[in-house]
PDB file of N, CA and C in Angstrom:
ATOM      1  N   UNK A   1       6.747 -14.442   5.149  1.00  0.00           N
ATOM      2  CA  UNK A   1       6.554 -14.168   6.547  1.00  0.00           C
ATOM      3  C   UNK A   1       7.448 -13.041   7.043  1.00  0.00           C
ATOM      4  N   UNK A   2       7.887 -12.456   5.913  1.00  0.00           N
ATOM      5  CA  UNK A   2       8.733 -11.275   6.819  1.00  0.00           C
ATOM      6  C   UNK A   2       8.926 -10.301   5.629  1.00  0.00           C
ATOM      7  N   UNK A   3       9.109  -8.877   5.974  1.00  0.00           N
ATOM      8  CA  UNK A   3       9.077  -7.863   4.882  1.00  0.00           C
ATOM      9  C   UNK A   3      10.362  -7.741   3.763  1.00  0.00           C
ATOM     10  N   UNK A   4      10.679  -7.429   2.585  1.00  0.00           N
ATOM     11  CA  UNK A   4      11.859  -7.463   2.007  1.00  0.00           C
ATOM     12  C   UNK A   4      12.421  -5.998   2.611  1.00  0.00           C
ATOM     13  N   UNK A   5      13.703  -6.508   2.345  1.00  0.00           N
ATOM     14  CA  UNK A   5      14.490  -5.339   2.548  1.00  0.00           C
ATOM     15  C   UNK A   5      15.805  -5.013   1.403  1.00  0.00           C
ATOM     16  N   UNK A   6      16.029  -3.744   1.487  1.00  0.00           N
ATOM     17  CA  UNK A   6      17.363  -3.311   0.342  1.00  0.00           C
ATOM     18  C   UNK A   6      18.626  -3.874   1.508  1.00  0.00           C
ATOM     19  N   UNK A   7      19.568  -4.637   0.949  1.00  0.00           N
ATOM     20  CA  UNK A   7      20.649  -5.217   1.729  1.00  0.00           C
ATOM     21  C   UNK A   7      21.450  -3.899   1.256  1.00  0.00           C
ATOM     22  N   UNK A   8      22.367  -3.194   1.511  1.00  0.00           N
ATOM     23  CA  UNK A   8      23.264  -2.658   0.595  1.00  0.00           C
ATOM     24  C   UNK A   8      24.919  -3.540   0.778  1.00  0.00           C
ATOM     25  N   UNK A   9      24.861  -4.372   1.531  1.00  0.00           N
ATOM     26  CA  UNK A   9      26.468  -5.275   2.204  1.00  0.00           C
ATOM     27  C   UNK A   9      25.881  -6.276   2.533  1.00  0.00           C
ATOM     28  N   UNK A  10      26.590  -7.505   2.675  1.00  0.00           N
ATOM     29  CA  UNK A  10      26.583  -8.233   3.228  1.00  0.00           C
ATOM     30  C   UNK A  10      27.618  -8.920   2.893  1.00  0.00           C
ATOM     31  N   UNK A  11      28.195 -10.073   4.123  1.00  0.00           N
ATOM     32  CA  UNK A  11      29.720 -10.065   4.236  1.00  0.00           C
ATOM     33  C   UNK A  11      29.315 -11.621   5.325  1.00  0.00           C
ATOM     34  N   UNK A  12      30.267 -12.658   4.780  1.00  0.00           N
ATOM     35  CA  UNK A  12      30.387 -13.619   5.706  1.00  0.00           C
ATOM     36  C   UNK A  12      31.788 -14.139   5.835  1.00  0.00           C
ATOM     37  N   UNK A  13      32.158 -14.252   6.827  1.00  0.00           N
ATOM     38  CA  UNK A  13      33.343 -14.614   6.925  1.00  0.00           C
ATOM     39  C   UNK A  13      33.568 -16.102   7.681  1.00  0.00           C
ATOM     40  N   UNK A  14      34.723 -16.938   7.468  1.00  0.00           N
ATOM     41  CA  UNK A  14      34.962 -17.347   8.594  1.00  0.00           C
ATOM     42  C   UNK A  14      36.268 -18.056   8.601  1.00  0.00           C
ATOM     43  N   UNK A  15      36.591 -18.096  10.159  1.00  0.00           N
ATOM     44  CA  UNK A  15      37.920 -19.004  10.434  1.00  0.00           C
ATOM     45  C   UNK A  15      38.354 -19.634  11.257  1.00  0.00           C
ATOM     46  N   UNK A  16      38.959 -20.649  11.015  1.00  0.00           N
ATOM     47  CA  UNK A  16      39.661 -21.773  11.735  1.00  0.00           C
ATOM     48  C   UNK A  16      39.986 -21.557  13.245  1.00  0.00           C
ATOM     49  N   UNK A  17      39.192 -22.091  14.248  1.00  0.00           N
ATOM     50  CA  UNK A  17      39.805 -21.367  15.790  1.00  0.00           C
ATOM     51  C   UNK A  17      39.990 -23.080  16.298  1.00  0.00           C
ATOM     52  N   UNK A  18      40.516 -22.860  17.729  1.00  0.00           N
ATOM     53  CA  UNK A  18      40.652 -23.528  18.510  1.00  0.00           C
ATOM     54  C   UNK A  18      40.018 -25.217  18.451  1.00  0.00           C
ATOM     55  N   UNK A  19      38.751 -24.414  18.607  1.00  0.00           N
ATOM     56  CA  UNK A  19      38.096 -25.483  19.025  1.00  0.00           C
ATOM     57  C   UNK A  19      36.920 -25.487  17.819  1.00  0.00           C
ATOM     58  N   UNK A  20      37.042 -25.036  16.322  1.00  0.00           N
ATOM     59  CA  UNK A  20      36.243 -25.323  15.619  1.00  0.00           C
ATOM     60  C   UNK A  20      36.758 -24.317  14.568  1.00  0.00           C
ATOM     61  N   UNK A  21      35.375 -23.734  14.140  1.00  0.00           N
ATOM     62  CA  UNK A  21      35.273 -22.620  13.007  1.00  0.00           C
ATOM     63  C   UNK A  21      34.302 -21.737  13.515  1.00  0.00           C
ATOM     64  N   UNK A  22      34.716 -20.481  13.560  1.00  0.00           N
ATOM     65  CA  UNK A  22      34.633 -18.882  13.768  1.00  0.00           C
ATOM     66  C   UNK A  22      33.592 -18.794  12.886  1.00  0.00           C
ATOM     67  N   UNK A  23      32.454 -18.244  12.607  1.00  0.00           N
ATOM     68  CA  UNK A  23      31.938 -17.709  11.862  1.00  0.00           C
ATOM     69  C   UNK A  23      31.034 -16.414  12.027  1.00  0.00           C
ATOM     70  N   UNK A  24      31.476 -15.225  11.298  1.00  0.00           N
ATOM     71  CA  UNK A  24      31.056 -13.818  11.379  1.00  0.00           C
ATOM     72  C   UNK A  24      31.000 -13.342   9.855  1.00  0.00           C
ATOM     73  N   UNK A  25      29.355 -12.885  10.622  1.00  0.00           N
ATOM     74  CA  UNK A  25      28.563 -12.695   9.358  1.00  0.00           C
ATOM     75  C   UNK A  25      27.649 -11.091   9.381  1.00  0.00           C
ATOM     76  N   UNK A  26      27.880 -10.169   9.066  1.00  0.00           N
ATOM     77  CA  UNK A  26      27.505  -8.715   8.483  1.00  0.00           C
ATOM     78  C   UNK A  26      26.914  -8.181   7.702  1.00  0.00           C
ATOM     79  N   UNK A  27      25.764  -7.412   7.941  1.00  0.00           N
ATOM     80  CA  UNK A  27      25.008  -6.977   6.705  1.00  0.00           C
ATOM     81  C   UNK A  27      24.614  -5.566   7.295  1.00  0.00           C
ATOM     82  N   UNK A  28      24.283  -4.589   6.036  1.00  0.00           N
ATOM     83  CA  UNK A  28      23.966  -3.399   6.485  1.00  0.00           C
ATOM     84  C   UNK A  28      22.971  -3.187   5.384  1.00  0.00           C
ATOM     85  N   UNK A  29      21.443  -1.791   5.410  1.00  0.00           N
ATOM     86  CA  UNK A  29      21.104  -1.233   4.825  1.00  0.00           C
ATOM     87  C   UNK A  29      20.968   0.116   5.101  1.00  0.00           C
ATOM     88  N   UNK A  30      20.590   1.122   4.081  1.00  0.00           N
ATOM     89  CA  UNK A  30      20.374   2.409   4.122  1.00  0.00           C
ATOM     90  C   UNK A  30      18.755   2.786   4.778  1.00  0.00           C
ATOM     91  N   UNK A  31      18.195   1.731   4.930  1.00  0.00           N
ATOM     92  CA  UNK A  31      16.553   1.795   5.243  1.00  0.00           C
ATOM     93  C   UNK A  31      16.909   2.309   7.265  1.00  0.00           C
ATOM     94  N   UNK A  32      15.460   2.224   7.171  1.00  0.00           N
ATOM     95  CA  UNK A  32      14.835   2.455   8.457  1.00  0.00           C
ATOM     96  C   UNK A  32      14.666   1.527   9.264  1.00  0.00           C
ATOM     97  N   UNK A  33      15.438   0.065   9.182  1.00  0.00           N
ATOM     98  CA  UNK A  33      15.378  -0.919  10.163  1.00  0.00           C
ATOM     99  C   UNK A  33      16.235  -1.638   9.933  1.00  0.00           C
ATOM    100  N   UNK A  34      16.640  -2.195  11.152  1.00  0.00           N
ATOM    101  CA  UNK A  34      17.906  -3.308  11.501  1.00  0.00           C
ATOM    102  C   UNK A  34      18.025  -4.516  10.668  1.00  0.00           C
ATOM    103  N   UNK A  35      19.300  -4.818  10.498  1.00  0.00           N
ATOM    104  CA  UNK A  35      19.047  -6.145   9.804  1.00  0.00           C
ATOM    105  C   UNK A  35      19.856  -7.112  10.712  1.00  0.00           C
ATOM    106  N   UNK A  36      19.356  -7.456  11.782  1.00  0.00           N
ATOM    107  CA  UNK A  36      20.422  -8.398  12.657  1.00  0.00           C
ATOM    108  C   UNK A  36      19.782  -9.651  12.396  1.00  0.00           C
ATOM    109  N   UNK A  37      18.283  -9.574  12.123  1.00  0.00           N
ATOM    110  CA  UNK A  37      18.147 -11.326  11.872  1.00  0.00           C
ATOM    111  C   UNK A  37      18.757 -11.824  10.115  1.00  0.00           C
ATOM    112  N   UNK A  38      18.940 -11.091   9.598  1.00  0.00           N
ATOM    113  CA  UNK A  38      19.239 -11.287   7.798  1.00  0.00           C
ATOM    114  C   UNK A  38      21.294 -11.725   8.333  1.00  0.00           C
ATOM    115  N   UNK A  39      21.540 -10.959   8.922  1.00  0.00           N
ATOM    116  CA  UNK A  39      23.029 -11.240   9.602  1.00  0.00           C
ATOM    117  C   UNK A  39      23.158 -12.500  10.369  1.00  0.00           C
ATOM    118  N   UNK A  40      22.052 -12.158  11.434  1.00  0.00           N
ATOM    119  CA  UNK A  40      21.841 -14.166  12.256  1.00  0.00           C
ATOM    120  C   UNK A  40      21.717 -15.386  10.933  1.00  0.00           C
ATOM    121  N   UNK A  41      20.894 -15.081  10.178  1.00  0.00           N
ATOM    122  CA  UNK A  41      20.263 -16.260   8.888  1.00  0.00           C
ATOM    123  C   UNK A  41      21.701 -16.283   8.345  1.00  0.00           C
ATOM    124  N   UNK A  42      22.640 -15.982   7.774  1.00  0.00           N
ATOM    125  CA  UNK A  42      23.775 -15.725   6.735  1.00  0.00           C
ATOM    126  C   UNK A  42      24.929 -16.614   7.690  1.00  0.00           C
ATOM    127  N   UNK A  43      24.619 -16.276   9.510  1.00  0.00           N
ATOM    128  CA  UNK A  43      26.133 -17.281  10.096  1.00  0.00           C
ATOM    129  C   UNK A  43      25.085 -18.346  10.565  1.00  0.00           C
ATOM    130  N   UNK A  44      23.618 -18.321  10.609  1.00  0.00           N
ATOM    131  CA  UNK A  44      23.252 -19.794  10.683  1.00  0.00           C
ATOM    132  C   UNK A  44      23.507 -20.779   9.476  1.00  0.00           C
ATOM    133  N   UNK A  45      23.307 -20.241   7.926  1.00  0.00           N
ATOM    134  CA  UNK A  45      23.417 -20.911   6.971  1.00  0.00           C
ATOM    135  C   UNK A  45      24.954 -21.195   6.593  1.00  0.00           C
ATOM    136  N   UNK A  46      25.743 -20.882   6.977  1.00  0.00           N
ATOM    137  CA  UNK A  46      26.836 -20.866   6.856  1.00  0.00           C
ATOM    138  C   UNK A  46      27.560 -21.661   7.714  1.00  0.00           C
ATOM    139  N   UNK A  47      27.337 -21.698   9.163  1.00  0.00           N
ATOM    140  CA  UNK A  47      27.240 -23.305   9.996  1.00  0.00           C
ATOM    141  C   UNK A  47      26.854 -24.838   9.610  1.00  0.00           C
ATOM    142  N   UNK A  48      26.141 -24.098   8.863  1.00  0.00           N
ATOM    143  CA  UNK A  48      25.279 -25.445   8.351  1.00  0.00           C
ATOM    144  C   UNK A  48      25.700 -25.865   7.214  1.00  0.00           C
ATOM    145  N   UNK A  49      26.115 -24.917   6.154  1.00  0.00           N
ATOM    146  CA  UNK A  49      27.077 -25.562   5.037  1.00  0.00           C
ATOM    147  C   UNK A  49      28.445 -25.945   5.510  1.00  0.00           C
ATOM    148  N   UNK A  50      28.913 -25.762   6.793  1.00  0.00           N
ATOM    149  CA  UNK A  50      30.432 -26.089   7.166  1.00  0.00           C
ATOM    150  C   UNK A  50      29.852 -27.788   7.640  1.00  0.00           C
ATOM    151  N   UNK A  51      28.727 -27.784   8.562  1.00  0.00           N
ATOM    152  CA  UNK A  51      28.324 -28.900   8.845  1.00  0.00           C
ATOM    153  C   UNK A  51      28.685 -29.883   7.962  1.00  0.00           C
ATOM    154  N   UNK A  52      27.480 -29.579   6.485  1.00  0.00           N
ATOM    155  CA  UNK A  52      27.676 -30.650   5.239  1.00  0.00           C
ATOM    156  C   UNK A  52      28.806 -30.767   4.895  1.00  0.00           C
ATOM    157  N   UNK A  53      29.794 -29.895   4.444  1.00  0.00           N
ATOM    158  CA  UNK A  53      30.859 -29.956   3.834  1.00  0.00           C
ATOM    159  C   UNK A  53      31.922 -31.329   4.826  1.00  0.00           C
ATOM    160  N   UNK A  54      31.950 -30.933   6.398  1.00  0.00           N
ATOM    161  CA  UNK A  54      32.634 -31.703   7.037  1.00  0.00           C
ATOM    162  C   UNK A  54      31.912 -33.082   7.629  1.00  0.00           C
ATOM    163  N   UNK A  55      30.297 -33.255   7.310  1.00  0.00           N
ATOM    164  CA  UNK A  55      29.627 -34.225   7.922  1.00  0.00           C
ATOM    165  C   UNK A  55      30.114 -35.779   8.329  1.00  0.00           C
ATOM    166  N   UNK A  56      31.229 -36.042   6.998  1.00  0.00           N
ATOM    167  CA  UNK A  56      31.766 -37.088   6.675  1.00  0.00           C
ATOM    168  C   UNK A  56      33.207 -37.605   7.580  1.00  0.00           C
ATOM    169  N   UNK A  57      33.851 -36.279   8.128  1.00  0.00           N
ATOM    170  CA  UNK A  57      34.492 -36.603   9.314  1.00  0.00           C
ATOM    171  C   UNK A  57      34.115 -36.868  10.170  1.00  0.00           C
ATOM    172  N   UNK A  58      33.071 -36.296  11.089  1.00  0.00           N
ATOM    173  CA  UNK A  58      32.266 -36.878  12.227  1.00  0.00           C
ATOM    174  C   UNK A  58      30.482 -36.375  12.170  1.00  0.00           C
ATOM    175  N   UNK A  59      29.755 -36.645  12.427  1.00  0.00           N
ATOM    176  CA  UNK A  59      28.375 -36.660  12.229  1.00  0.00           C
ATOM    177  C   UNK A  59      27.790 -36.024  13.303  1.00  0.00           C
ATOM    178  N   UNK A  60      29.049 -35.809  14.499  1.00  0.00           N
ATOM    179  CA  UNK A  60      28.459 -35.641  15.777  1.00  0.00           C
ATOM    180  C   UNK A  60      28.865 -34.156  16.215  1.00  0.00           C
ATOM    181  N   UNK A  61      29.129 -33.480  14.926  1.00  0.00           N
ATOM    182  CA  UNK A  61      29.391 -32.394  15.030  1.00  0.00           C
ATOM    183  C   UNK A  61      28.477 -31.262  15.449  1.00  0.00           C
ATOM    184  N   UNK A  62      28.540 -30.253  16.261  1.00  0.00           N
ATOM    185  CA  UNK A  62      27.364 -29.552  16.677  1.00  0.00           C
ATOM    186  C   UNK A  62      27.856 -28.043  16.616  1.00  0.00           C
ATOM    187  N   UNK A  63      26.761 -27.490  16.145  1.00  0.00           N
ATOM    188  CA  UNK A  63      26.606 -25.975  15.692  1.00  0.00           C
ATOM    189  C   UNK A  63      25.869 -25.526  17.387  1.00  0.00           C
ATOM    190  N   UNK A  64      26.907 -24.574  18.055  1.00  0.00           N
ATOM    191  CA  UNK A  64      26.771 -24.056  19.660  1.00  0.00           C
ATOM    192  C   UNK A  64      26.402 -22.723  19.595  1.00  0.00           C
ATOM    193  N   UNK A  65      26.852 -21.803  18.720  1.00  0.00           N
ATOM    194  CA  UNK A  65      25.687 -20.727  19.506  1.00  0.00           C
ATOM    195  C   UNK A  65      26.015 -19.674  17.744  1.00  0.00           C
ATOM    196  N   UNK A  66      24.535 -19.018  18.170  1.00  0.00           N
ATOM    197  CA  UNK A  66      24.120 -17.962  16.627  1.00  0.00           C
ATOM    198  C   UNK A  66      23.705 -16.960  17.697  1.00  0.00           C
ATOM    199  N   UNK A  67      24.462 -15.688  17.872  1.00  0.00           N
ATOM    200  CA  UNK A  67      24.259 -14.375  18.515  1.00  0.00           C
ATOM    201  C   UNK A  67      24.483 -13.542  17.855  1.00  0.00           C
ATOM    202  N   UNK A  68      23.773 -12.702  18.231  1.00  0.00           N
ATOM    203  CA  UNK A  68      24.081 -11.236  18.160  1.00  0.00           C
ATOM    204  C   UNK A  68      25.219 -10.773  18.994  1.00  0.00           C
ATOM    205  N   UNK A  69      26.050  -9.948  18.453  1.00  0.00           N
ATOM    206  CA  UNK A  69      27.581  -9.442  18.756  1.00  0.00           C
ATOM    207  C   UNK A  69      27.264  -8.198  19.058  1.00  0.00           C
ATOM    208  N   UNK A  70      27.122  -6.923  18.036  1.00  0.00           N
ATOM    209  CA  UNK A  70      26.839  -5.548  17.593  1.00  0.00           C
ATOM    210  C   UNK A  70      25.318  -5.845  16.618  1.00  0.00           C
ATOM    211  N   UNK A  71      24.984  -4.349  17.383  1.00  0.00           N
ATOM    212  CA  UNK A  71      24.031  -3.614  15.897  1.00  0.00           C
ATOM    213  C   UNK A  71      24.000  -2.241  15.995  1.00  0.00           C
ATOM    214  N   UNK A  72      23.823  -1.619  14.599  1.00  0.00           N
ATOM    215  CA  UNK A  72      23.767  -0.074  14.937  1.00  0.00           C
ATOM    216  C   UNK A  72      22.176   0.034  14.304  1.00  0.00           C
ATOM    217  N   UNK A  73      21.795   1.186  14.876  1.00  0.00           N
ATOM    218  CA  UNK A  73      20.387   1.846  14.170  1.00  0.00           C
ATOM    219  C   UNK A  73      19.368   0.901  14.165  1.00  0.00           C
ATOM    220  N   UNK A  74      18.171   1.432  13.675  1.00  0.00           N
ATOM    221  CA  UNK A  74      16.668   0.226  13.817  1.00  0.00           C
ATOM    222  C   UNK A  74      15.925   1.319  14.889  1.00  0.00           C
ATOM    223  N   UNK A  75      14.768   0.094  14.960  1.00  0.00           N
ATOM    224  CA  UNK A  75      13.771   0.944  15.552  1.00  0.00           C
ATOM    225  C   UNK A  75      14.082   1.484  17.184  1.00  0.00           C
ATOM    226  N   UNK A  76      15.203  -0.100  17.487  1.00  0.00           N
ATOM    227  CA  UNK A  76      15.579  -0.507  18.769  1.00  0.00           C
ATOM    228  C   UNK A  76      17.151   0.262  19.202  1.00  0.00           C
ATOM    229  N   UNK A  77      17.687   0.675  18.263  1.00  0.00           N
ATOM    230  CA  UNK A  77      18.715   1.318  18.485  1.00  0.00           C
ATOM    231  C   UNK A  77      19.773   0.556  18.387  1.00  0.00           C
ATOM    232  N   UNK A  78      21.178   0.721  19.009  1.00  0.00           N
ATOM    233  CA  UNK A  78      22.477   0.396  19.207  1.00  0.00           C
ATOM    234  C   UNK A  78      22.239  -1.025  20.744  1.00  0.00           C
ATOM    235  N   UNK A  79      23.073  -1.713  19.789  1.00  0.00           N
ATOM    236  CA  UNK A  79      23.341  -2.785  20.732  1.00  0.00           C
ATOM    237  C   UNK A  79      24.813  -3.168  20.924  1.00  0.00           C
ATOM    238  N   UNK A  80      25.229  -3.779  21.843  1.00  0.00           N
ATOM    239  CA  UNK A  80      26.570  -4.100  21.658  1.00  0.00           C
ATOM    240  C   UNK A  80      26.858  -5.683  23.222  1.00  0.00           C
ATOM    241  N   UNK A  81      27.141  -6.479  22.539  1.00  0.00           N
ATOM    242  CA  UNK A  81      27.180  -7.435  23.987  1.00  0.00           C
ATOM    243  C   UNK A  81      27.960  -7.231  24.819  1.00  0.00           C
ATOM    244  N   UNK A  82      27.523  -7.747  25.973  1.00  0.00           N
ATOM    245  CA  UNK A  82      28.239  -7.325  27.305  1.00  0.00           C
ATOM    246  C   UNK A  82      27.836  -5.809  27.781  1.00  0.00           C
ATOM    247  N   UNK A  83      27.203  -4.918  26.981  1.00  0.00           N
ATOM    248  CA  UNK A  83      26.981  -3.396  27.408  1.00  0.00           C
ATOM    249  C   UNK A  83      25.583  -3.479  27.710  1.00  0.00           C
ATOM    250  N   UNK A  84      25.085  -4.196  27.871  1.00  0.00           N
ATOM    251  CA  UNK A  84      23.273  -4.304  27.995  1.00  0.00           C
ATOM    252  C   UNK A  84      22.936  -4.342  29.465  1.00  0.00           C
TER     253      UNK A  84
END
């Protein structure tokens, strides 16, 4: 349901904050279109393995928000939150 693409990066990170776990997740290609949903999929799946991993401490744990931060290039151009 969706076209392949050449990744040339991709990068997930994450860390320990306040009130949970941080997670930031990055991908870039050399092509002609954005990859912000392949970047969204990488810190959704990655929520979700923190989920399993910790399920067993509490069950009632909840995954609150998967955004877009930055993007450069695509059909749509430069994005950046809060500048819209």
């Amino acid at each position: 349901m969706c076209h392949p693409l050449a990744l040339t990066h991709v990068d997930v990170a994450a860390e320990l904050a306040e009130d949970g776990v941080r997670i930031t997740a990055t991908a870039t290609t050399v092509g002609q279109t954005g990859v912000e949903m392949e970047a969204l999929t990488a810190a959704a799946v990655a929520a979700l393995t923190v989920y399993d991993m910790t399920k067993a401490l509490d069950k009632g744990i909840v995954i609150r928000t998967v955004r877009l931060e930055a993007k450069s290039g695509g059909k749509s151009g430069d994005f950046m939150r809060g500048n819209s």
